[in-house]
C-alpha atoms as a PDB file:
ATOM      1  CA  UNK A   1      97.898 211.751 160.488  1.00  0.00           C
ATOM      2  CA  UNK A   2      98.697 208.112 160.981  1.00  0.00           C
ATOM      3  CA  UNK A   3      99.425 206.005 158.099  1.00  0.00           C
ATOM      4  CA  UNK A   4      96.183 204.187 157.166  1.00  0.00           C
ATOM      5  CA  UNK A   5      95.256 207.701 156.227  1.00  0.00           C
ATOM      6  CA  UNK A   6      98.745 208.913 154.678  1.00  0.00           C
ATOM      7  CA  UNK A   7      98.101 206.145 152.178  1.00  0.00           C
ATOM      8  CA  UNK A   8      94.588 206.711 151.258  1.00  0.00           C
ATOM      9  CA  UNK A   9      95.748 210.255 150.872  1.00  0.00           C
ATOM     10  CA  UNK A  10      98.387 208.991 148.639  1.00  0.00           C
ATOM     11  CA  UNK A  11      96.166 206.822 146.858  1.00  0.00           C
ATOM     12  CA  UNK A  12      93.750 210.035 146.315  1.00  0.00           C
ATOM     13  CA  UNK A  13      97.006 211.728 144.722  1.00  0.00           C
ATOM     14  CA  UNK A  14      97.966 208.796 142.476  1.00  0.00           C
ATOM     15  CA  UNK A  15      94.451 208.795 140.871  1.00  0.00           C
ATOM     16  CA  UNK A  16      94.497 212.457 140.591  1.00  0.00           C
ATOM     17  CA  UNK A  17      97.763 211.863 138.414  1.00  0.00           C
ATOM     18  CA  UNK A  18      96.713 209.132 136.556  1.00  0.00           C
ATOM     19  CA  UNK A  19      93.495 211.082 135.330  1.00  0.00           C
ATOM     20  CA  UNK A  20      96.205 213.885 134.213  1.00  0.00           C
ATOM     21  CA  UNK A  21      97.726 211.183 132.584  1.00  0.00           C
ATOM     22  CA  UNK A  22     100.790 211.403 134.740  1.00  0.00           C
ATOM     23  CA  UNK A  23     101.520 207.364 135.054  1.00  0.00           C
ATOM     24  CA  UNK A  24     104.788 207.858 136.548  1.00  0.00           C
ATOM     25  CA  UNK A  25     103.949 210.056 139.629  1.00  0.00           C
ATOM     26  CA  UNK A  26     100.298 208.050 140.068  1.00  0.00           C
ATOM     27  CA  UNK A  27     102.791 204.855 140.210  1.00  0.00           C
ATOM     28  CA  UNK A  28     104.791 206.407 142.942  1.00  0.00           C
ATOM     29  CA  UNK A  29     102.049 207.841 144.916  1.00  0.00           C
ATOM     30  CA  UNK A  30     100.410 203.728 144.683  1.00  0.00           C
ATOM     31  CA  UNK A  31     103.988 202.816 145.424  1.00  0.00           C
ATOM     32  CA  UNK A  32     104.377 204.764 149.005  1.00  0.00           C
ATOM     33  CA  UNK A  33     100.723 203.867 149.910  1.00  0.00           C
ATOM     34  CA  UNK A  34     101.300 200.409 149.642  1.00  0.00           C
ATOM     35  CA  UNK A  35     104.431 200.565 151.594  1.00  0.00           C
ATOM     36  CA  UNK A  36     101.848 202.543 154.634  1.00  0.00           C
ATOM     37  CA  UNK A  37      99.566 199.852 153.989  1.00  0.00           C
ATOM     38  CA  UNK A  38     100.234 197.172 152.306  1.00  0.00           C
ATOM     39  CA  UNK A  39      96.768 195.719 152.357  1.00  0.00           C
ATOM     40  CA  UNK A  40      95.097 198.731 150.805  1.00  0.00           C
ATOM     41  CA  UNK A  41      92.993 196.868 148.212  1.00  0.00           C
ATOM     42  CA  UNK A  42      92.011 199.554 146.027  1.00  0.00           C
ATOM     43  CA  UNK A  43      95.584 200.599 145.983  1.00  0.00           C
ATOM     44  CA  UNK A  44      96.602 197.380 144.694  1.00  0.00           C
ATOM     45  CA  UNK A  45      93.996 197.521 141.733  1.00  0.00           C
ATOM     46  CA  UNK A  46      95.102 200.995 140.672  1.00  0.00           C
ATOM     47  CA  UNK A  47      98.444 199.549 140.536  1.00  0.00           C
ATOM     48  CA  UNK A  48      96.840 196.567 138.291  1.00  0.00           C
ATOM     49  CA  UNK A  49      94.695 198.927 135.924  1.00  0.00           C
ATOM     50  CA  UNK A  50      97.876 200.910 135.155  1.00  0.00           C
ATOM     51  CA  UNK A  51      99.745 197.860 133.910  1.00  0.00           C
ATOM     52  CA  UNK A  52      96.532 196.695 132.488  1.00  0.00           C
ATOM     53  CA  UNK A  53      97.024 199.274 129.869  1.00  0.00           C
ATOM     54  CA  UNK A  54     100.624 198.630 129.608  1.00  0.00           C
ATOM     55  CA  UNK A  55     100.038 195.013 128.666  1.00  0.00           C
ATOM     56  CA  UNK A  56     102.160 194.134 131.420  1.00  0.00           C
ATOM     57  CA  UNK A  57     100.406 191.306 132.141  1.00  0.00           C
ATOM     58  CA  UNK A  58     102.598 189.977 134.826  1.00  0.00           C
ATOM     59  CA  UNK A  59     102.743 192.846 136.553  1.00  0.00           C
ATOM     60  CA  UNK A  60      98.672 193.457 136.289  1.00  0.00           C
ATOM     61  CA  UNK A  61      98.262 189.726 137.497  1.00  0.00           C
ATOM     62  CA  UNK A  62     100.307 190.332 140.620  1.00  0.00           C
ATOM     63  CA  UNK A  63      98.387 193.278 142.048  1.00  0.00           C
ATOM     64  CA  UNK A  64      94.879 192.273 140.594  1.00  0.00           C
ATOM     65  CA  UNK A  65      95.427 188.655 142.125  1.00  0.00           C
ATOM     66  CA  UNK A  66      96.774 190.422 145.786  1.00  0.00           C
ATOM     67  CA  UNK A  67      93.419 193.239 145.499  1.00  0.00           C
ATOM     68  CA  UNK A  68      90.955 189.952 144.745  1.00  0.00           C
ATOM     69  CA  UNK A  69      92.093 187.979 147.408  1.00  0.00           C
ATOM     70  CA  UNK A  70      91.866 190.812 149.903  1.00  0.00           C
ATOM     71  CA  UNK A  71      88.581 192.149 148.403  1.00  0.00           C
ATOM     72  CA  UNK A  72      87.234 189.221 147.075  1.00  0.00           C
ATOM     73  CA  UNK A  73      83.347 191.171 146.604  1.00  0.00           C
ATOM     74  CA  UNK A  74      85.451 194.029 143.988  1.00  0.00           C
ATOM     75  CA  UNK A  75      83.841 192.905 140.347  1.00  0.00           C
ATOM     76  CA  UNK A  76      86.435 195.034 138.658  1.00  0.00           C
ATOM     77  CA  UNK A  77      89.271 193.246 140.249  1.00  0.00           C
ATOM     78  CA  UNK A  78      87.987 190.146 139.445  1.00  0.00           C
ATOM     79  CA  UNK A  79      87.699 191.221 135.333  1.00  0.00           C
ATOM     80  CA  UNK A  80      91.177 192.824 135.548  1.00  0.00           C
ATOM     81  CA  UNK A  81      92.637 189.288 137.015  1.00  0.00           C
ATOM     82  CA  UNK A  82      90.190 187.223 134.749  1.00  0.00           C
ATOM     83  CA  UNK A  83      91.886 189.552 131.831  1.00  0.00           C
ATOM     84  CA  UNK A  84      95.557 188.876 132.814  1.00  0.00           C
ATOM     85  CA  UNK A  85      94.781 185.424 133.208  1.00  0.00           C
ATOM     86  CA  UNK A  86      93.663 185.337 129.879  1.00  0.00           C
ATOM     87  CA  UNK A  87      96.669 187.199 128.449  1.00  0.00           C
ATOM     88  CA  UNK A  88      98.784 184.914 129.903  1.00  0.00           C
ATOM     89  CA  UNK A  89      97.134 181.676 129.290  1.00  0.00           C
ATOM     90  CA  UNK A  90      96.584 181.163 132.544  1.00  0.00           C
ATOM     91  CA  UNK A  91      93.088 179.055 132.087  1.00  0.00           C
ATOM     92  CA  UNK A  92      92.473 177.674 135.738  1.00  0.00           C
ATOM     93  CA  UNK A  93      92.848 181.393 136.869  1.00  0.00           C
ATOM     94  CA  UNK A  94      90.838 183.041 134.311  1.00  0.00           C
ATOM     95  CA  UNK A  95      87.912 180.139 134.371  1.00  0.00           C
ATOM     96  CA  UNK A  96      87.894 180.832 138.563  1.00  0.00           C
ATOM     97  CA  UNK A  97      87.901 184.550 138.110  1.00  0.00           C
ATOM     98  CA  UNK A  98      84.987 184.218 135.470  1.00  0.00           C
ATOM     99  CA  UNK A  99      83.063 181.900 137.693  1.00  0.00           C
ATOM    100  CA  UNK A 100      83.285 184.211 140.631  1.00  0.00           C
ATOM    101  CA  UNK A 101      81.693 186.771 138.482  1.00  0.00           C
ATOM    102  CA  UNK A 102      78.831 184.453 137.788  1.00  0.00           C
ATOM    103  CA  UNK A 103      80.100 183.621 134.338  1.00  0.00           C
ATOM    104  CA  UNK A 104      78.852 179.941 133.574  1.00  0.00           C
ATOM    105  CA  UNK A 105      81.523 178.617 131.103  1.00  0.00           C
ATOM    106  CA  UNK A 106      81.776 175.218 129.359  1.00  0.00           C
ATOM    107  CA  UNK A 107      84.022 172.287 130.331  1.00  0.00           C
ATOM    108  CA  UNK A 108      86.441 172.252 133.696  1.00  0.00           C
ATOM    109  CA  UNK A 109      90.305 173.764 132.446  1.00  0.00           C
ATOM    110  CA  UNK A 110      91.728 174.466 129.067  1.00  0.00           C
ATOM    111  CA  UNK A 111      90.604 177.222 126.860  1.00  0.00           C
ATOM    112  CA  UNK A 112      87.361 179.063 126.684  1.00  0.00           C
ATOM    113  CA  UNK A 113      86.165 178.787 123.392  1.00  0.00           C
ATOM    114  CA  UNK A 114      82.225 179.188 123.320  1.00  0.00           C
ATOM    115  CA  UNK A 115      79.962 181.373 121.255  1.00  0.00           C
ATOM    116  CA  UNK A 116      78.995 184.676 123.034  1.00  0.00           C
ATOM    117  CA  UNK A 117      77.228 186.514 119.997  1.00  0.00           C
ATOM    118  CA  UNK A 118      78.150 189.227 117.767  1.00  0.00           C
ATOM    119  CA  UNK A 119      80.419 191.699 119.156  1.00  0.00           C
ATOM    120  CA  UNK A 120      81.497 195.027 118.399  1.00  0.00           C
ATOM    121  CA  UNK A 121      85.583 195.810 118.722  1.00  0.00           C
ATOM    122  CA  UNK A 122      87.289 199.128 118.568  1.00  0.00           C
ATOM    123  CA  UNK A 123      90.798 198.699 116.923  1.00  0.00           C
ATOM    124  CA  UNK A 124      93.671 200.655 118.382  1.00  0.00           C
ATOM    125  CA  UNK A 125      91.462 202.781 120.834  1.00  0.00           C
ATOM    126  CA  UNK A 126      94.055 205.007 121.149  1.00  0.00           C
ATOM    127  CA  UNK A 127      94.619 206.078 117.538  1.00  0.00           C
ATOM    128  CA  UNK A 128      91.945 205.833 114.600  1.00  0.00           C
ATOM    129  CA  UNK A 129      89.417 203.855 116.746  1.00  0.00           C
ATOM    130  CA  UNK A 130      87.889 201.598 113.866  1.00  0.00           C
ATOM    131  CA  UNK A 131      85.152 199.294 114.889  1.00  0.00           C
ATOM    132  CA  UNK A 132      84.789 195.904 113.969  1.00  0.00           C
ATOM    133  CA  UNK A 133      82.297 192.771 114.050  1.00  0.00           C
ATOM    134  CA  UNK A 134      83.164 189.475 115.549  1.00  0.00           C
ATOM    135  CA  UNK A 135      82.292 186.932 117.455  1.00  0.00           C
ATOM    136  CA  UNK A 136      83.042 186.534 121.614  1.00  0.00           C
ATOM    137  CA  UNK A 137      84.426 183.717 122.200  1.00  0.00           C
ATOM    138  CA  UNK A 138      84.952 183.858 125.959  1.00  0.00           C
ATOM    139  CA  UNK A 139      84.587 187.265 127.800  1.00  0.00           C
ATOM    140  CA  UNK A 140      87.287 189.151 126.592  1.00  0.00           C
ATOM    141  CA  UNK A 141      88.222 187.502 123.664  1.00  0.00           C
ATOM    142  CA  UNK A 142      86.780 187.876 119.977  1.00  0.00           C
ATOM    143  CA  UNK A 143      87.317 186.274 117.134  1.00  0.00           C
ATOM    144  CA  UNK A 144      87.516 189.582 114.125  1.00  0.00           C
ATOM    145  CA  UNK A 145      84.345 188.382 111.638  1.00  0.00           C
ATOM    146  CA  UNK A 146      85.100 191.764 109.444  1.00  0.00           C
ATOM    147  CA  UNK A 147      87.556 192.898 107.386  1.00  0.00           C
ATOM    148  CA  UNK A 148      89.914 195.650 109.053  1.00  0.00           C
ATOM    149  CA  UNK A 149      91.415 198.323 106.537  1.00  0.00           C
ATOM    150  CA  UNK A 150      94.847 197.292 106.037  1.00  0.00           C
ATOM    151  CA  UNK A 151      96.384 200.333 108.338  1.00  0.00           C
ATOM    152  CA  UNK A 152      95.301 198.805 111.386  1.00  0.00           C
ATOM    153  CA  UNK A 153      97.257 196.192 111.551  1.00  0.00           C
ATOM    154  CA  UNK A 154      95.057 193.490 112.467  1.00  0.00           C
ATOM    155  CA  UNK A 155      92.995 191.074 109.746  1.00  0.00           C
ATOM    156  CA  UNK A 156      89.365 189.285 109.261  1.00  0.00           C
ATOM    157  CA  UNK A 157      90.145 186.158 111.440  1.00  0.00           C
ATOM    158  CA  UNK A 158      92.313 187.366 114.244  1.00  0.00           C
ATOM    159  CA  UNK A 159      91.632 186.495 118.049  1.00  0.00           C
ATOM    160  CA  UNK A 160      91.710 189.599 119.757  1.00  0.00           C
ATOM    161  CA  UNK A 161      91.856 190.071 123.580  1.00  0.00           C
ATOM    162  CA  UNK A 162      89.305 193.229 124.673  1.00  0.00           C
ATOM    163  CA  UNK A 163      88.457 195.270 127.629  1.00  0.00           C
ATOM    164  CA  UNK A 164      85.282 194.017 129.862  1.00  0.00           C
ATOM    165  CA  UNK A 165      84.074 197.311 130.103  1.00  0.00           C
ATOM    166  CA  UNK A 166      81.368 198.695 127.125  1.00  0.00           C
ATOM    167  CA  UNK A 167      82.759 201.885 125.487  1.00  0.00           C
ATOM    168  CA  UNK A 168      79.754 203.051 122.922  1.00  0.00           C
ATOM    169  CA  UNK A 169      77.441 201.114 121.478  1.00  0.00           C
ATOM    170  CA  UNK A 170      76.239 199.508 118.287  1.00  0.00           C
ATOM    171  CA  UNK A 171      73.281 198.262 116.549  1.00  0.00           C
ATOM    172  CA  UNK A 172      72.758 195.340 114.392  1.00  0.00           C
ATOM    173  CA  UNK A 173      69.199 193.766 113.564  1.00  0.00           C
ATOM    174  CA  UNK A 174      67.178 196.013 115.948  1.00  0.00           C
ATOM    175  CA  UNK A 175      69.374 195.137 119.078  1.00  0.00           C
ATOM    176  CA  UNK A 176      72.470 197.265 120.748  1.00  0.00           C
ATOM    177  CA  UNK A 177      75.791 196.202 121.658  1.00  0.00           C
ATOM    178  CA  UNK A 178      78.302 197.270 123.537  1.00  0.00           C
ATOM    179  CA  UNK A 179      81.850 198.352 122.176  1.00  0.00           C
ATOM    180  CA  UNK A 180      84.726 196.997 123.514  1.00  0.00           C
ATOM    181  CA  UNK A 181      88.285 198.594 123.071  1.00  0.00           C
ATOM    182  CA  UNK A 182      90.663 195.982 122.254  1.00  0.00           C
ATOM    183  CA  UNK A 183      94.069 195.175 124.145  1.00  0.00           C
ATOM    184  CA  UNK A 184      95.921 193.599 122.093  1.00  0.00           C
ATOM    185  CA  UNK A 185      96.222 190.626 119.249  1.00  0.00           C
ATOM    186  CA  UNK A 186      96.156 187.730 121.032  1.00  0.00           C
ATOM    187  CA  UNK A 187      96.349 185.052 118.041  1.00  0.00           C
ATOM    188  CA  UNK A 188      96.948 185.962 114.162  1.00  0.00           C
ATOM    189  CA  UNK A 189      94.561 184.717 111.618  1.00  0.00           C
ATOM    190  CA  UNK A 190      96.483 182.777 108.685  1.00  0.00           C
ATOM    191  CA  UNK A 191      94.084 184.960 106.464  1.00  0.00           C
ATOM    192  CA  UNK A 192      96.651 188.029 104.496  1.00  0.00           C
ATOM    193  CA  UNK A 193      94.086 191.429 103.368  1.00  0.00           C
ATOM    194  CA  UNK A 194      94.084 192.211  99.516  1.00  0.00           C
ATOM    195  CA  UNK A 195      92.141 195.315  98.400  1.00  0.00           C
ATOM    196  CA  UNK A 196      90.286 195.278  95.240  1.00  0.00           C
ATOM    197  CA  UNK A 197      89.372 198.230  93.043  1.00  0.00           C
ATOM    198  CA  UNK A 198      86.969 197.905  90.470  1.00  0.00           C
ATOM    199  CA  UNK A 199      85.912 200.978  88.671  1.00  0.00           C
ATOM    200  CA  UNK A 200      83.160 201.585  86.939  1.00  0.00           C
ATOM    201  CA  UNK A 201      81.024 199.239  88.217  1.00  0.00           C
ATOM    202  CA  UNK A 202      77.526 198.921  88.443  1.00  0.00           C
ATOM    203  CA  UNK A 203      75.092 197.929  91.637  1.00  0.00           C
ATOM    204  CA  UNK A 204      74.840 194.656  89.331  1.00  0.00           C
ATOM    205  CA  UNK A 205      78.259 193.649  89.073  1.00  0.00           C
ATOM    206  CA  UNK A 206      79.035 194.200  92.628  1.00  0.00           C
ATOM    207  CA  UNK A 207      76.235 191.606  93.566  1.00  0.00           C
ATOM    208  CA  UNK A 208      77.825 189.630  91.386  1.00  0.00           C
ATOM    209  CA  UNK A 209      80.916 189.747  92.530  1.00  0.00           C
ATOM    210  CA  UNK A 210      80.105 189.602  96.496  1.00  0.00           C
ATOM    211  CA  UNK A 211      77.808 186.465  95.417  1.00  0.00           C
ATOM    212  CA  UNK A 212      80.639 184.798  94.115  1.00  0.00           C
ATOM    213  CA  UNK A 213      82.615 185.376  96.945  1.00  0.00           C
ATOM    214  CA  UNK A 214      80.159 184.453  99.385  1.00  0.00           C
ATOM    215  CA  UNK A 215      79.325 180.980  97.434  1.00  0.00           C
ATOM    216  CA  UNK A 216      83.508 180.533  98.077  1.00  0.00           C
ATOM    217  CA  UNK A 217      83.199 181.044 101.687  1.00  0.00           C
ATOM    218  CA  UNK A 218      86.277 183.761 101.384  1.00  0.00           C
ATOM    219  CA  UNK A 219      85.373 187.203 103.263  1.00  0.00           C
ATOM    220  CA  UNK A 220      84.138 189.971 101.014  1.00  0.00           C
ATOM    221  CA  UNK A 221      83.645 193.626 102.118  1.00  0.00           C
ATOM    222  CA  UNK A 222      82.931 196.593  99.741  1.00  0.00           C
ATOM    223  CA  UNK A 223      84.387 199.280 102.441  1.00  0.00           C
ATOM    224  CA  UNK A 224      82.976 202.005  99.739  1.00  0.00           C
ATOM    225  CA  UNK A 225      78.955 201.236 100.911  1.00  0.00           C
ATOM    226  CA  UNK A 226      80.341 199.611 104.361  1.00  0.00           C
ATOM    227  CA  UNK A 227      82.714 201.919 105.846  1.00  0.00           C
ATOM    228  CA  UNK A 228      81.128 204.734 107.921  1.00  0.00           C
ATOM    229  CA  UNK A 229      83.274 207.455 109.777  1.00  0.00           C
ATOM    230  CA  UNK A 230      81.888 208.818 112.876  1.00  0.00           C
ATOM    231  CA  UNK A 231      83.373 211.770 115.104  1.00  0.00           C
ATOM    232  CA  UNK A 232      84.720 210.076 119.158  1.00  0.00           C
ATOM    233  CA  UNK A 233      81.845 211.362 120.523  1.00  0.00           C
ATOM    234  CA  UNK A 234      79.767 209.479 119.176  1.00  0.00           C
ATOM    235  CA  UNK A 235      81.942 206.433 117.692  1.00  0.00           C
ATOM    236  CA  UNK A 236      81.924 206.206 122.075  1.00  0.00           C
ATOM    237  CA  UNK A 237      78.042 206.507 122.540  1.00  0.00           C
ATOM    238  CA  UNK A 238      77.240 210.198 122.881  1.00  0.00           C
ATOM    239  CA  UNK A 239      75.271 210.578 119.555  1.00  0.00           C
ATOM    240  CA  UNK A 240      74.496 214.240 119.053  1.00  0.00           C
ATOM    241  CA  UNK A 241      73.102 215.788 115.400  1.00  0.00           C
ATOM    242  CA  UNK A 242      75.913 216.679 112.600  1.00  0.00           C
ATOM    243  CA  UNK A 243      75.324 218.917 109.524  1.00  0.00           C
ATOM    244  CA  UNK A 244      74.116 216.894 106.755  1.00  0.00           C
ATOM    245  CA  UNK A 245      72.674 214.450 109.155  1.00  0.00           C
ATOM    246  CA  UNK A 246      69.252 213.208 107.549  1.00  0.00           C
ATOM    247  CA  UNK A 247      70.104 213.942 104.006  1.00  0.00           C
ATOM    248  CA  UNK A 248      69.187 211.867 101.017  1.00  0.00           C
ATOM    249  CA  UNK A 249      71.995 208.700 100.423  1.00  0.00           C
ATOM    250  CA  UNK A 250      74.378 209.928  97.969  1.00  0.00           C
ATOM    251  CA  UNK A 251      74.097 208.387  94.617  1.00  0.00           C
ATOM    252  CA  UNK A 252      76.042 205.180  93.702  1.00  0.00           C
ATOM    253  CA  UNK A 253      79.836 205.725  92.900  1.00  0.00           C
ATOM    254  CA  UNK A 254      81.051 203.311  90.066  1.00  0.00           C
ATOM    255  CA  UNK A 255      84.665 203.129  92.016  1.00  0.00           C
ATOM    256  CA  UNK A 256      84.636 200.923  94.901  1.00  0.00           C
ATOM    257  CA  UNK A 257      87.006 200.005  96.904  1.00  0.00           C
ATOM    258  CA  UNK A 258      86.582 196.015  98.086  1.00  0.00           C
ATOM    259  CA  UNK A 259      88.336 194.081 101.192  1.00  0.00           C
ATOM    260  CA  UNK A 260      88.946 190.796 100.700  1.00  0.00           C
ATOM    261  CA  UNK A 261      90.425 187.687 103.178  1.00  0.00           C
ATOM    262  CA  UNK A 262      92.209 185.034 101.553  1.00  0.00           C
ATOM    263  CA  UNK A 263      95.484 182.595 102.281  1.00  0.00           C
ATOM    264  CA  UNK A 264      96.606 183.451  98.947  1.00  0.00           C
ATOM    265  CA  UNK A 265      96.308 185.922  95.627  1.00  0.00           C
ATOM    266  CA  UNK A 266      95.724 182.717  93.876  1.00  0.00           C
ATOM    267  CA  UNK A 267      92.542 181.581  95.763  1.00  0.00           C
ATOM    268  CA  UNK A 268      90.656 184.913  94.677  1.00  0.00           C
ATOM    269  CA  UNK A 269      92.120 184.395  91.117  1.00  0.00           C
ATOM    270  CA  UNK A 270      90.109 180.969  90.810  1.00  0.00           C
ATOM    271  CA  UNK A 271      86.718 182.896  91.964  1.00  0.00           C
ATOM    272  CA  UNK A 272      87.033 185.422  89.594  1.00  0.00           C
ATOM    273  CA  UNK A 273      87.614 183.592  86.885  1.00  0.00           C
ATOM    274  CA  UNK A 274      83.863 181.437  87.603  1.00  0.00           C
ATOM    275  CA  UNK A 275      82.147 185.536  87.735  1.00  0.00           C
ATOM    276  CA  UNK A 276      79.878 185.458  84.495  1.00  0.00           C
ATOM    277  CA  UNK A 277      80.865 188.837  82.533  1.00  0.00           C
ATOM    278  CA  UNK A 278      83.951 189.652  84.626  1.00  0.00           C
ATOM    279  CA  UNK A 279      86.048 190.514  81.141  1.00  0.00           C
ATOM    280  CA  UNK A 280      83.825 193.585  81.167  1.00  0.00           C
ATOM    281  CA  UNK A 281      85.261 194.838  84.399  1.00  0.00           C
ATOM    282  CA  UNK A 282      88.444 196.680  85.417  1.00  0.00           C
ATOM    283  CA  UNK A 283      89.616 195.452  88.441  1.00  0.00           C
ATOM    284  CA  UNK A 284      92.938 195.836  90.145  1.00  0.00           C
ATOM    285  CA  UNK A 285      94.122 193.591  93.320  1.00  0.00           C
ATOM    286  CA  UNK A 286      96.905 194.319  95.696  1.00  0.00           C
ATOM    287  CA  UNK A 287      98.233 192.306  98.721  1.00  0.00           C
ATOM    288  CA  UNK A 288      97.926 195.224 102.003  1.00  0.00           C
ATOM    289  CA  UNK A 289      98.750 193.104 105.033  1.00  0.00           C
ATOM    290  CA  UNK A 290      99.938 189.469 104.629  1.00  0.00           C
ATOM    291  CA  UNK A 291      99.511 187.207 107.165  1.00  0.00           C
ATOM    292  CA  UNK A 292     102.519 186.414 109.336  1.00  0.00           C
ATOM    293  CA  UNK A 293     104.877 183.263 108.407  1.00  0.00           C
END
């Protein structure tokens, strides 16, 4: 065996780990292929999607830059450098990367900040998986447009860097989207999450309050109708039939539990104040996740 085919052998064995989630031994099969062939392409984007999912971004820019320029045709490598780029603010990089992928962008350097729709994110893939609305504002990054629950650490108005490749889907207005897992926070919204709880309320009095809080602009979410928990399967697209699937909506629960965005406790205090009949409502607010300093 000569050593072109020692290292794809070894590159065979490093994917085999790295499905078994061995990282370690799939890095040091990569490692002695390289060093056989140093201009094994594929080899070099393994290396890259490893360190992808490290959020080493250096590292992924090396060895997705090295697998582009030796396989310039690979679409993959081209998204995993265009991601890096983007991670590391690396604009001329990123904007080249996207163009090659037949990507038309506005202006010539600087930032990508254009409107790509409505897009689906999955928060922390790799724990609860909750899934968000926003709005793309380049390929891979969106800006969040809901309100996360508290415990995932990220906040209504964060720019979040996300994966180019669809995991699930969801619909909104008679159209699917795809859902993509997000990376990492890539810049923190100045908004801070407060939870309300009003008991006892009626359908009425939560129009009323959303309406006021819509009229404000401020971000309003009653997670008690909105929230929805679905099983992996199908939160990641493979929809299959659940007992108690197809069954009547249950009937309206006076407690709700309300997400709210604001810069400050103070801002919500002046809405509520304007909501006709609010005196007749028990409501409790608590700060969950302030914004950082």
């Amino acid at each position: 065996m000569n050593d072109l085919e020692r290292a794809e052998e070894l590159n065979e064995q490093g994917i085999a780990h790295s499905d078994a989630g061995n990282e370690e031994l799939a890095l040091q099969a990569y490692e002695e292929a390289l060093r056989l062939n140093p201009r094994a392409a594929k080899t070099l984007y393994n290396m890259g999607l490893i360190y992808k999912y490290r959020n080493d971004w250096v590292t992924s820019f090396d060895y997705n830059q090295r697998a582009y320029a030796l396989r310039p045709e690979h679409e993959a490598s081209r998204w995993n450098l265009a991601i890096a780029a983007t991670a590391l603010r690396d604009w001329a990089t990123a904007r080249k990367a996207w163009a090659d992928n037949g990507i038309e962008l506005d202006g010539v350097d600087g930032p990508i900040e254009m409107d790509f729709g409505p897009t689906p994110v999955r928060l922390n893939p790799n724990g609860n998986g909750e899934v968000v609305w926003g709005t793309r504002i380049d390929p891979v990054r969106t800006i969040l447009r809901n309100i996360p629950y508290p415990d995932s650490g990220f906040r209504c108005g964060d720019i979040v860097l996300h994966d180019g490749a669809g995991v699930g889907k969801r619909e909104s207005r008679g159209r699917e989207y795809s859902v993509f897992n997000v990376l990492e926070l890539f810049e923190a919204s100045k908004l801070s999450t407060f939870c309300m709880e009003v008991n006892e309320a009626t359908e009425q009095q939560m129009a009323t309050l959303e309406a006021a809080f819509d009229a404000a602009g401020m971000p309003f979410e009653d997670w008690t109708a909105n929230v929805r928990t679905l099983c992996k399967a199908c939160s990641e697209g493979i929809a299959h039939e659940h007992a108690g699937d197809g069954e009547e909506a249950p009937a309206w629960n006076p407690a709700r539990l309300v997400g709210l965005a604001a810069l400050s406790y103070e801002q919500i205090e002046a809405i509520l104040e304007q909501v006709p009949g609010i005196e007749q409502m028990e409501i409790e607010i608590s700060l969950e996740l302030e914004a950082p300093a």
